[in-house]
C-alpha atoms as a PDB file:
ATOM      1  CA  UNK A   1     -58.998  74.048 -39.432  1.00  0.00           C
ATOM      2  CA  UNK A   2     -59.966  70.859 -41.054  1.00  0.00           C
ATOM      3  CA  UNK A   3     -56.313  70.427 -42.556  1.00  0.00           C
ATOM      4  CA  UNK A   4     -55.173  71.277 -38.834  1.00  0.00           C
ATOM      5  CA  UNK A   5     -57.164  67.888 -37.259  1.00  0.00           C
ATOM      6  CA  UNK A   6     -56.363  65.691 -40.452  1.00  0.00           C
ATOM      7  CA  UNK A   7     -52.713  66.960 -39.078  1.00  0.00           C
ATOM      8  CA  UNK A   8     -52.845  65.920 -35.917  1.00  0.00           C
ATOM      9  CA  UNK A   9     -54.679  62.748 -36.077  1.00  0.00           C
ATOM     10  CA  UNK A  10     -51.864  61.643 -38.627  1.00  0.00           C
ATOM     11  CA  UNK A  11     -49.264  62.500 -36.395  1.00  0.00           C
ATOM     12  CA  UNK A  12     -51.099  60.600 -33.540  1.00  0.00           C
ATOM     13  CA  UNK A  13     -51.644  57.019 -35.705  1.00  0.00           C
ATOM     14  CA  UNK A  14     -47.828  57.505 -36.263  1.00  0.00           C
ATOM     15  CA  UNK A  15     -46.887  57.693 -32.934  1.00  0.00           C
ATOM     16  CA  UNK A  16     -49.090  54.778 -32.101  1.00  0.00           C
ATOM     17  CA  UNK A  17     -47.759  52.545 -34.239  1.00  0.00           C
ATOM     18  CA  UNK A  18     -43.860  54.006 -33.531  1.00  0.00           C
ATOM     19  CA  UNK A  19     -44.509  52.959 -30.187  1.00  0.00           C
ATOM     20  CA  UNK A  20     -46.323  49.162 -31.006  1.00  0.00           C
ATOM     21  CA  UNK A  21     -43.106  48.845 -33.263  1.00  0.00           C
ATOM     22  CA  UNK A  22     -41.029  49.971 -30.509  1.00  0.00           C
ATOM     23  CA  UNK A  23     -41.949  48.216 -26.998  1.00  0.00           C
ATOM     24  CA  UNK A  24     -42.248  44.685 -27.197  1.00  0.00           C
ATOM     25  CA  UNK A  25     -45.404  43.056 -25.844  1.00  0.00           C
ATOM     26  CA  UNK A  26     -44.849  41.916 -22.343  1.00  0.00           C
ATOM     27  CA  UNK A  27     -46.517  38.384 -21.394  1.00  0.00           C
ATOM     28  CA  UNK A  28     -47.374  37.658 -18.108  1.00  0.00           C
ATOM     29  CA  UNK A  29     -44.711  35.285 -16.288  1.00  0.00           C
ATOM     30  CA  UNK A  30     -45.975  31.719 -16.155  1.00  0.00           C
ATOM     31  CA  UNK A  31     -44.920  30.193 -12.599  1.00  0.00           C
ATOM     32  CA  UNK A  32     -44.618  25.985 -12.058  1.00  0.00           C
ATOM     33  CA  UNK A  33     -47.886  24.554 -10.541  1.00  0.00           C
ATOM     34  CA  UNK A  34     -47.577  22.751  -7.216  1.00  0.00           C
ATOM     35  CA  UNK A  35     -48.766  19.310  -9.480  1.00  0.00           C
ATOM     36  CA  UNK A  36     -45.700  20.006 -12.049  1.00  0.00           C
ATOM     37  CA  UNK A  37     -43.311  20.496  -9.243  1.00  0.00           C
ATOM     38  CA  UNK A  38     -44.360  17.409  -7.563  1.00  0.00           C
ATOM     39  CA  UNK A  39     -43.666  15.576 -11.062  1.00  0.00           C
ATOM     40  CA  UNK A  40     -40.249  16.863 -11.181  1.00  0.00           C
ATOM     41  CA  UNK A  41     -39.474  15.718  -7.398  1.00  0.00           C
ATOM     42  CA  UNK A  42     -40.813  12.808  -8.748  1.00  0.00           C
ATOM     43  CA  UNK A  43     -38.623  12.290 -11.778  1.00  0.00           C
ATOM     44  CA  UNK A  44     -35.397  13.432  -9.978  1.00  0.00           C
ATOM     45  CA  UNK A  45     -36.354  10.762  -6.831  1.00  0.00           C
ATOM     46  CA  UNK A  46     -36.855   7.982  -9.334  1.00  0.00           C
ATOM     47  CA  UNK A  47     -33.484   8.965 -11.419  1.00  0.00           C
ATOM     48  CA  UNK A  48     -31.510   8.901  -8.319  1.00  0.00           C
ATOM     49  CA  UNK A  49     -33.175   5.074  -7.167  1.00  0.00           C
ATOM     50  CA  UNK A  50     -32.090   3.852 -10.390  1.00  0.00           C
ATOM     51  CA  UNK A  51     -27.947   5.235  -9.992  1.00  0.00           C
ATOM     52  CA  UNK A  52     -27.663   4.516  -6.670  1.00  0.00           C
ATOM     53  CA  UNK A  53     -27.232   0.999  -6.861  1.00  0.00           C
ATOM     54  CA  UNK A  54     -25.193   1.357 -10.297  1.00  0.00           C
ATOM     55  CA  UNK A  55     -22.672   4.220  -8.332  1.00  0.00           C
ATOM     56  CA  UNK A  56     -22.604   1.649  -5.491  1.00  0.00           C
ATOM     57  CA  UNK A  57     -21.788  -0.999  -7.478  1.00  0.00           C
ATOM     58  CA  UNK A  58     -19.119   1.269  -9.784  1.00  0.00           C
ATOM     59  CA  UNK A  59     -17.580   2.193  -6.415  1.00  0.00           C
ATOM     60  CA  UNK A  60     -17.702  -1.571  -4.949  1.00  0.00           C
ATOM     61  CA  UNK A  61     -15.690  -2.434  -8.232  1.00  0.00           C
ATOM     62  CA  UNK A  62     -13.301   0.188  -7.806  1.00  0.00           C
ATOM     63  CA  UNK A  63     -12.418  -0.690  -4.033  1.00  0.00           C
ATOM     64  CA  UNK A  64     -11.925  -4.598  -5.204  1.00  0.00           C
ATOM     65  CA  UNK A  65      -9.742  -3.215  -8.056  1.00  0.00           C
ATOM     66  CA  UNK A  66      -7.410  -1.542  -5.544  1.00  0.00           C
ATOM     67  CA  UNK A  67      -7.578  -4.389  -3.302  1.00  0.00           C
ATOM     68  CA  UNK A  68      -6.449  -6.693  -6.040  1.00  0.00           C
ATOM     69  CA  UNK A  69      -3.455  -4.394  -6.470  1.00  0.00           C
ATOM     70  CA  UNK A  70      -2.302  -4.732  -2.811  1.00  0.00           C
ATOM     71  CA  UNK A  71      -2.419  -8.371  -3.003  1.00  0.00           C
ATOM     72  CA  UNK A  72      -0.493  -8.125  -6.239  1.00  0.00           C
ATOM     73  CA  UNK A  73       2.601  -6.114  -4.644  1.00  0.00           C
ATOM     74  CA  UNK A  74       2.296  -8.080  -1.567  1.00  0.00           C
ATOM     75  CA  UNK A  75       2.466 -11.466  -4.141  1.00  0.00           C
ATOM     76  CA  UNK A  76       5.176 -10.058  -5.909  1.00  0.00           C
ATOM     77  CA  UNK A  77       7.193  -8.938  -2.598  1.00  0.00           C
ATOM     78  CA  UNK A  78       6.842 -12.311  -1.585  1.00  0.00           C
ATOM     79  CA  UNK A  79       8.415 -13.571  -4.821  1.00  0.00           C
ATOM     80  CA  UNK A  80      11.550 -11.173  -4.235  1.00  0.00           C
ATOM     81  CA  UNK A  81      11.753 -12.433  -0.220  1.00  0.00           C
ATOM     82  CA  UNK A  82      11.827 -16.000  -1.999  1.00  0.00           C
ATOM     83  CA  UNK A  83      14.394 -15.187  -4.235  1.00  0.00           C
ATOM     84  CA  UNK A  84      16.961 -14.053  -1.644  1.00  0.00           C
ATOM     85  CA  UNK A  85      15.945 -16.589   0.779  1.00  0.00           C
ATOM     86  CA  UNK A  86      16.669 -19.634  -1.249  1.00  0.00           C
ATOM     87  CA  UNK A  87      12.945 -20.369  -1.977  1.00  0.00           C
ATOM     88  CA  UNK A  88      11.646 -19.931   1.569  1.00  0.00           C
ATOM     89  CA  UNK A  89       7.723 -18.782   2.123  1.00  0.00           C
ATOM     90  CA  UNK A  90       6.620 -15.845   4.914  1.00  0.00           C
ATOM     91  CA  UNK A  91       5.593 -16.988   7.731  1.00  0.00           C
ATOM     92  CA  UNK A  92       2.731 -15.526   9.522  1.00  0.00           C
ATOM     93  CA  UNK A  93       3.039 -14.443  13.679  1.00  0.00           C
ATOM     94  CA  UNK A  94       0.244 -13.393  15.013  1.00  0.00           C
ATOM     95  CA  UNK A  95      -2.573 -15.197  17.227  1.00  0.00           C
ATOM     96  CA  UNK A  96      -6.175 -14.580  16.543  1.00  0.00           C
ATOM     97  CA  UNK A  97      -7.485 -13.018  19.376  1.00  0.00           C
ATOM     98  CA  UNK A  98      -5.051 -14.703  22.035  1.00  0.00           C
ATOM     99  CA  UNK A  99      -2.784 -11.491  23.202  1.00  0.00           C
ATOM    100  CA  UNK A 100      -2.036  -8.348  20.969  1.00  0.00           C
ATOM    101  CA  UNK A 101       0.278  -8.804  17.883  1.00  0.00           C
ATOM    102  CA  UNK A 102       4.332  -8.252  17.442  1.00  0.00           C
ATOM    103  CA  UNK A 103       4.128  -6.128  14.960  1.00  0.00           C
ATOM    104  CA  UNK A 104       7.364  -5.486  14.924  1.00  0.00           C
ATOM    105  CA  UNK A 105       8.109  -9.080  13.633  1.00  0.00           C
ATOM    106  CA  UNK A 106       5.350  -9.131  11.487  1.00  0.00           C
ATOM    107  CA  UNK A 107       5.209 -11.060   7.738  1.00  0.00           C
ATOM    108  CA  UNK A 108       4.039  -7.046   6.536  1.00  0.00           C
ATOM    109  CA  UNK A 109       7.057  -5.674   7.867  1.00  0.00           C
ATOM    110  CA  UNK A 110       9.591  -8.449   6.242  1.00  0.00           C
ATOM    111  CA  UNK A 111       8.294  -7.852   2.940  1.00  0.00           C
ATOM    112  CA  UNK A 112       8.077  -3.921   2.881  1.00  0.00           C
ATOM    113  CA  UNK A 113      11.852  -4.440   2.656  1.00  0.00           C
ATOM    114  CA  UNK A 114      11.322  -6.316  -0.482  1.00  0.00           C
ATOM    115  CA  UNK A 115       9.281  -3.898  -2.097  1.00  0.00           C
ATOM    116  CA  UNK A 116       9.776  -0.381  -3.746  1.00  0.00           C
ATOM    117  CA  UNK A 117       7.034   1.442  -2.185  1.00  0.00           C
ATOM    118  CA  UNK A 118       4.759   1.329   0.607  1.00  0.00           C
ATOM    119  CA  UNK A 119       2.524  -1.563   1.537  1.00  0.00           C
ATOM    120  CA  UNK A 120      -0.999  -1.049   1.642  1.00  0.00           C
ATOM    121  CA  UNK A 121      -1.953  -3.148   4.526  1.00  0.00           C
ATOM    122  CA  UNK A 122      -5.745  -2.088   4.335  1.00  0.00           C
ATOM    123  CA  UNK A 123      -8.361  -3.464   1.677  1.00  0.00           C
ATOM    124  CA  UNK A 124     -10.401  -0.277   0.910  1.00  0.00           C
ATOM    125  CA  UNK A 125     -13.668  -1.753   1.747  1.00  0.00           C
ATOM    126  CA  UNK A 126     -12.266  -3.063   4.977  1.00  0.00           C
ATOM    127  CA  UNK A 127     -14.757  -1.120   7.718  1.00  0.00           C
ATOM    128  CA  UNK A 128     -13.976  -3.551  10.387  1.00  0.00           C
ATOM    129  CA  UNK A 129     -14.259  -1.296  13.995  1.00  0.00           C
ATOM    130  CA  UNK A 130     -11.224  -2.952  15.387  1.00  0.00           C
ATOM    131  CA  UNK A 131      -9.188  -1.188  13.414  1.00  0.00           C
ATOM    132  CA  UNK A 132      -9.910   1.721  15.828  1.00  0.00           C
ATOM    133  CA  UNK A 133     -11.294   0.078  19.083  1.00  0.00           C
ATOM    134  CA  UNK A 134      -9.398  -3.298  20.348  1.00  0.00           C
ATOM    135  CA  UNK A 135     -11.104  -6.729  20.482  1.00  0.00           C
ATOM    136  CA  UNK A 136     -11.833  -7.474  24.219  1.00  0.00           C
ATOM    137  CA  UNK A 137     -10.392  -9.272  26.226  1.00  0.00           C
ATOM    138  CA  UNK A 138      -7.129  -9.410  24.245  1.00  0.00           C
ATOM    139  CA  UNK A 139      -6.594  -5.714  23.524  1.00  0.00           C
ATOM    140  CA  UNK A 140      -5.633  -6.849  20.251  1.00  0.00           C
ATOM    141  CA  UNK A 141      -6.130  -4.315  17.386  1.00  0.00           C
ATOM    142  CA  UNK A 142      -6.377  -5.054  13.754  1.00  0.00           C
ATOM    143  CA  UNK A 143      -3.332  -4.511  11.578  1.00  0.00           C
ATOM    144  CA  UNK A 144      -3.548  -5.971   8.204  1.00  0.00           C
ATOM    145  CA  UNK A 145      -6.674  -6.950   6.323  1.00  0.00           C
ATOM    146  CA  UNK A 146      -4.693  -9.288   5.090  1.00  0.00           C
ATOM    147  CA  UNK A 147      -3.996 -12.886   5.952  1.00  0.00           C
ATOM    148  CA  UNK A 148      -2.132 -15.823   5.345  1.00  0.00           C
ATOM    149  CA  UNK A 149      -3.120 -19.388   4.228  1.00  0.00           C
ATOM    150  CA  UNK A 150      -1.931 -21.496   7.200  1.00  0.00           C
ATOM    151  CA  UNK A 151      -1.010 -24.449   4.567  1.00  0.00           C
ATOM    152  CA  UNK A 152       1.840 -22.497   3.258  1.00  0.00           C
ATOM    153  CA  UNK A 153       2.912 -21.638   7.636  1.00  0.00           C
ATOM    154  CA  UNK A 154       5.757 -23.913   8.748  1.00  0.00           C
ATOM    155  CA  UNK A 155       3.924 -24.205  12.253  1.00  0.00           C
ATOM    156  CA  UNK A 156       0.354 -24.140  11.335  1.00  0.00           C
ATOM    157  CA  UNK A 157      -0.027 -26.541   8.328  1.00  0.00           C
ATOM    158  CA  UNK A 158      -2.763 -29.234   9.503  1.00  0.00           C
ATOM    159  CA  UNK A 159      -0.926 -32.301   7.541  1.00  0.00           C
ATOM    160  CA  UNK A 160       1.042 -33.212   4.970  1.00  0.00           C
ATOM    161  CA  UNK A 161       3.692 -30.825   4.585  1.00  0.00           C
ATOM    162  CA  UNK A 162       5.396 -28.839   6.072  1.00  0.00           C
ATOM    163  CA  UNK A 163       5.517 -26.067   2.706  1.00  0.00           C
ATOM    164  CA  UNK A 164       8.708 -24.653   3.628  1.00  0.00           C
ATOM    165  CA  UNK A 165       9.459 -23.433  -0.259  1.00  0.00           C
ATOM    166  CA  UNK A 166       8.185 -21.850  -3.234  1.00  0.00           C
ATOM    167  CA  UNK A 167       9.293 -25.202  -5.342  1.00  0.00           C
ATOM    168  CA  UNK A 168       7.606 -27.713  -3.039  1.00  0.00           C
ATOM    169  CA  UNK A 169       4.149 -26.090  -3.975  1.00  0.00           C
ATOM    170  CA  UNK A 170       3.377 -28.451  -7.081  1.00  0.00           C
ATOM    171  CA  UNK A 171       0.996 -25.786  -8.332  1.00  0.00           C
ATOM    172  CA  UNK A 172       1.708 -22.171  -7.349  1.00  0.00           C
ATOM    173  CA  UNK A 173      -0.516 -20.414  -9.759  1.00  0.00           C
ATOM    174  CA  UNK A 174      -3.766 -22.356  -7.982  1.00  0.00           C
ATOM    175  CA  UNK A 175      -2.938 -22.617  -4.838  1.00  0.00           C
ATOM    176  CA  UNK A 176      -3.848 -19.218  -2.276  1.00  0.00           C
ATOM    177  CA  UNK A 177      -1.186 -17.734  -0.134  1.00  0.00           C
ATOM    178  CA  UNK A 178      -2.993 -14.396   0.548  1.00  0.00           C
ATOM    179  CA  UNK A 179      -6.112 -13.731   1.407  1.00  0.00           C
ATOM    180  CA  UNK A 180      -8.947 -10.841   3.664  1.00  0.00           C
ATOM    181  CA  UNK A 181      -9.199 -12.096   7.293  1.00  0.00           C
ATOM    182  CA  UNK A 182     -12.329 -11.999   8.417  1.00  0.00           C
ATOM    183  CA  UNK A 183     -14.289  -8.171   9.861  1.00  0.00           C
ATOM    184  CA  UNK A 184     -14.895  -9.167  13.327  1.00  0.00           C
ATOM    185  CA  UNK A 185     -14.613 -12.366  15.845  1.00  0.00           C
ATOM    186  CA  UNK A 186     -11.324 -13.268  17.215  1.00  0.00           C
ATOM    187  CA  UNK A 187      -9.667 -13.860  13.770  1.00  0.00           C
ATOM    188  CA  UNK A 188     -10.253 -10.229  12.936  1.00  0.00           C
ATOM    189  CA  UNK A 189      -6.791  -9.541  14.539  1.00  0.00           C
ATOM    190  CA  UNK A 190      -4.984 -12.691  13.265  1.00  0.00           C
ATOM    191  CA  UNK A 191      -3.192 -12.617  10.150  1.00  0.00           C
ATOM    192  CA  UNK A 192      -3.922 -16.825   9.051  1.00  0.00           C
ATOM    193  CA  UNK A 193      -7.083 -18.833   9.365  1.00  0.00           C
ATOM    194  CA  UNK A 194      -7.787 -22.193  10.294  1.00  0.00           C
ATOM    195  CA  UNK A 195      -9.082 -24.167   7.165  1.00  0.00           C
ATOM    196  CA  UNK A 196      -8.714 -27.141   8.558  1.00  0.00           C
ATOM    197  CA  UNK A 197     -11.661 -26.290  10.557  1.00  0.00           C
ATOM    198  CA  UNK A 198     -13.919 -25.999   7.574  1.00  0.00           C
ATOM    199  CA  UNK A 199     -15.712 -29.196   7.678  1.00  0.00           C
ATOM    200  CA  UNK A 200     -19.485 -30.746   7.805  1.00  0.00           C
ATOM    201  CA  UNK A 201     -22.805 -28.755   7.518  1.00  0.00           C
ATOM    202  CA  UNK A 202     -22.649 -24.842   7.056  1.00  0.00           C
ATOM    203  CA  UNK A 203     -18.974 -24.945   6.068  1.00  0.00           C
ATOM    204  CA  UNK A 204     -19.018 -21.336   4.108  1.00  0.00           C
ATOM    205  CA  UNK A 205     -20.708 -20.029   7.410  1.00  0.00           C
ATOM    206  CA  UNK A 206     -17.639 -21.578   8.678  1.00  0.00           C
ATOM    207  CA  UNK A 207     -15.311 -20.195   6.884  1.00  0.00           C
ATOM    208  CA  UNK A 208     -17.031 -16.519   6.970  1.00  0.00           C
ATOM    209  CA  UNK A 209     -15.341 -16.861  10.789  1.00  0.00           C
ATOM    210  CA  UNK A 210     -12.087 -16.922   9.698  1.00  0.00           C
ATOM    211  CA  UNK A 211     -11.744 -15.191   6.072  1.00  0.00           C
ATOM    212  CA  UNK A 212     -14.036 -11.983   4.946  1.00  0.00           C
ATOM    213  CA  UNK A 213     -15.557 -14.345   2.074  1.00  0.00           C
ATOM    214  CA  UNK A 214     -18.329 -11.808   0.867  1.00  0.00           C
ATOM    215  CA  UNK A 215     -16.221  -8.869   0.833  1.00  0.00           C
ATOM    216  CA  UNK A 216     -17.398  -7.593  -2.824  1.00  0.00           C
ATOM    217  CA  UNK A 217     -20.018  -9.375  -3.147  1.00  0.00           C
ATOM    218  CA  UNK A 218     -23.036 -11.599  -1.957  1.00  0.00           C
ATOM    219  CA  UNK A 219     -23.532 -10.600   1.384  1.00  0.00           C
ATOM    220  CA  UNK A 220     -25.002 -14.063   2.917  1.00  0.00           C
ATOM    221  CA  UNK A 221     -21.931 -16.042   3.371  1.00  0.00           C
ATOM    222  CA  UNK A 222     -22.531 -19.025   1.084  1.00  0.00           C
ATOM    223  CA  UNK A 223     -21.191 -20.652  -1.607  1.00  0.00           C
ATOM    224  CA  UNK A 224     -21.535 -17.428  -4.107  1.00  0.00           C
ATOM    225  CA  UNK A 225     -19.692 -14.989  -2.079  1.00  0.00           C
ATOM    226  CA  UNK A 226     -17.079 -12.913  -3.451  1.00  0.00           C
ATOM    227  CA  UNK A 227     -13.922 -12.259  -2.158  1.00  0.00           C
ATOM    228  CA  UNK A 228     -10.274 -11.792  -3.120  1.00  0.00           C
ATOM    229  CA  UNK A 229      -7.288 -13.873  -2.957  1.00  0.00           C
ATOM    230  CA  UNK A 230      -3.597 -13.865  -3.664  1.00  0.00           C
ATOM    231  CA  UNK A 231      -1.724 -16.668  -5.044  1.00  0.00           C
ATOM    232  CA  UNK A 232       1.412 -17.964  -4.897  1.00  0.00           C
ATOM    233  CA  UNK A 233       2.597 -17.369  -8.449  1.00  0.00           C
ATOM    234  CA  UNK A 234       2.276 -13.587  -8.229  1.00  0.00           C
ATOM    235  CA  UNK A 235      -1.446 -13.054  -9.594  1.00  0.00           C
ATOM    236  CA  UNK A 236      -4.629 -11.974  -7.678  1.00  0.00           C
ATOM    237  CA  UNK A 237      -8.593 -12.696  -8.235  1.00  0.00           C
ATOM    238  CA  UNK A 238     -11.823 -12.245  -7.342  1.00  0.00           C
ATOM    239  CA  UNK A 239     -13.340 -15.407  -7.016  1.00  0.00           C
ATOM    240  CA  UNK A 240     -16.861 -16.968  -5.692  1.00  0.00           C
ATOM    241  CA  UNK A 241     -16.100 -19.412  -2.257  1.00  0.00           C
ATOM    242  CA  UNK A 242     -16.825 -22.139  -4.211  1.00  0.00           C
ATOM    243  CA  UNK A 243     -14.338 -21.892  -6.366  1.00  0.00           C
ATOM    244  CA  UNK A 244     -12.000 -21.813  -4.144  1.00  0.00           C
ATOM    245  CA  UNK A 245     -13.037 -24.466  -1.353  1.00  0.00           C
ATOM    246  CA  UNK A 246     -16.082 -27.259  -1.531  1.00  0.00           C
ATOM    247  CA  UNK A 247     -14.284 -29.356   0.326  1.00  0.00           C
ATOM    248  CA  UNK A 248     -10.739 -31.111   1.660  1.00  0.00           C
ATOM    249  CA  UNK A 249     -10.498 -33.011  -1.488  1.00  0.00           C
ATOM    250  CA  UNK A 250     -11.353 -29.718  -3.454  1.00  0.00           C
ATOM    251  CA  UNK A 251      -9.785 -26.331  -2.488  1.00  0.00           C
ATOM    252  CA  UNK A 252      -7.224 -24.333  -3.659  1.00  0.00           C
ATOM    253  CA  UNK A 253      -5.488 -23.862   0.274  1.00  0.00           C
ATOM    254  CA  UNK A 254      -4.278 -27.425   0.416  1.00  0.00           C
ATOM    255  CA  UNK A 255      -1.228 -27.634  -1.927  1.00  0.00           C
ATOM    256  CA  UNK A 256      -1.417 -31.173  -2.275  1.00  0.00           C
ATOM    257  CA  UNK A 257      -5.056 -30.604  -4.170  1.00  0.00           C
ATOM    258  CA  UNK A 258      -4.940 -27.558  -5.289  1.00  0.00           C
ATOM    259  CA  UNK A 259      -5.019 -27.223  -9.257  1.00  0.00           C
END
C-alpha cells in the first residue's frame, strides 16, 4: 500500500513539472497609459513642426528649379528665333489689363516653333486666380507667367534704344530679357512691365506691381526678395531684387547699364 502512494505521488510531481516545462508562463498584457499616449502625440506633433517648414522649403526649391528650366528653353528658343531672323529680339503684344490678349500672335507662340518640345508657359508656383477667373473690367485672362523686359520691346523701350538685335545688347549675359509678371493687378495679364516706372520712395513695392519679385522667396516685397529671371545670353537665376535693380543707374533691364 505504502509502495502504491510513493507510486502515485511520483507520477504526480512528474506530471507537474511535465506540464511547468511544457506551457509557458503567460504575463498579463501591459496596455499604454493615457500620460504615455499623450507623450507620443506629443513627440509625433513636434516631429512634424520641425519638417514642415524643411518639406516646404524642399518643395519651394523644387518648383524654382523647374521654373528656371522654362526660362532656360524659352532663352534658348529665343536664341534659335535670333539666329534665323538675322539677330532680331521677340517682341512682346499684349496690354496689361487694357482688353484681352491675341494670343494667337503672341511672343509664346513664335518661339514654340523654335523649340523641340512644348513650352511651359506656367511657373509651378504661379497660383495667380486669373488664370481661371478673368481680371474685370477687361475680361483679360492670364496666359503666361512669363514676361518680357520692355527695354529689349521695339515699341516700349523708355529711351535710348530702340534694342532691335541680339548684337546691339553690349552685355547679354547681364542684362534680363525674361522674367514672372506679377500674381494679380492689371499687369497680371500683360506679358512686359513698365520699369521705367520704378522710381523714388518704395520702389521694390513698385516693382512688386509689375513683376512677381518674391516668388521663392521673402514674401514682403523689398529689396531681399527672390525671384527668377532669364537673360539674354541663354542662362537663368534666382536672384534677390537688389541685385537686379537699385536704381536707373544700376539694374540689369537697361542695356545701356547693365553689367
Amino acid at each position: 500500500m505504502q509502495m502504491q502512494c510513493d507510486y502515485i505521488y511520483i507520477q504526480m510531481q512528474s506530471t507537474d513539472i511535465y506540464n511547468k516545462m511544457a506551457l509557458p508562463k503567460v504575463r498579463g498584457i501591459r496596455a499604454f497609459t493615457l500620460v504615455e499616449l499623450l507623450v507620443v502625440i506629443g513627440i509625433i506633433a513636434l516631429l512634424v513642426a520641425i519638417l514642415m517648414p524643411v518639406l516646404g522649403r524642399a518643395n519651394l526649391a523644387a518648383k524654382r528649379a523647374k521654373c528656371l528650366s522654362n526660362l532656360r528653353n524659352m532663352q534658348m528658343a529665343q536664341i534659335l528665333y535670333a539666329n534665323e531672323n538675322r539677330g532680331y529680339l521677340i517682341q512682346s503684344g499684349f496690354t496689361h489689363g487694357g482688353h484681352a490678349p491675341n494670343e494667337q500672335g503672341s511672343w509664346f507662340n513664335t518661339l514654340q516653333n523654335y523649340y523641340t518640345s512644348k513650352l511651359l508657359l506656367r511657373s509651378p508656383a504661379d497660383n495667380s486666380i486669373f488664370w481661371d477667373s478673368p481680371l474685370m473690367p477687361s475680361g483679360a485672362y492670364r496666359r503666361t507667367s512669363y514676361g518680357i523686359n520692355n527695354f529689349l520691346d521695339r515699341d516700349l523701350c523708355p529711351w535710348d534704344g530702340p534694342y532691335l538685335k541680339i548684337t546691339q545688347v553690349r552685355q547679354s549675359s547681364a542684362t534680363i530679357q525674361f522674367l514672372i509678371m506679377a500674381g494679380d493687378g492689371e499687369f497680371a495679364v500683360s506679358d512686359h512691365p513698365h520699369v521705367e516706372t520704378w522710381s523714388g520712395l518704395g520702389i521694390p513695392a513698385k516693382a512688386a506691381k509689375n513683376v512677381w519679385i518674391d516668388l521663392y522667396g521673402s514674401k514682403k516685397k523689398n529689396a531681399e526678395s527672390l525671384s527668377n529671371y532669364g537673360f539674354l545670353d541663354g542662362h537663368a537665376e534666382t536672384a534677390r531684387f537688389r541685385d537686379v535693380f537699385v536704381d536707373f543707374s544700376t539694374n540689369r533691364f537697361d542695356p545701356k547699364v547693365a553689367q
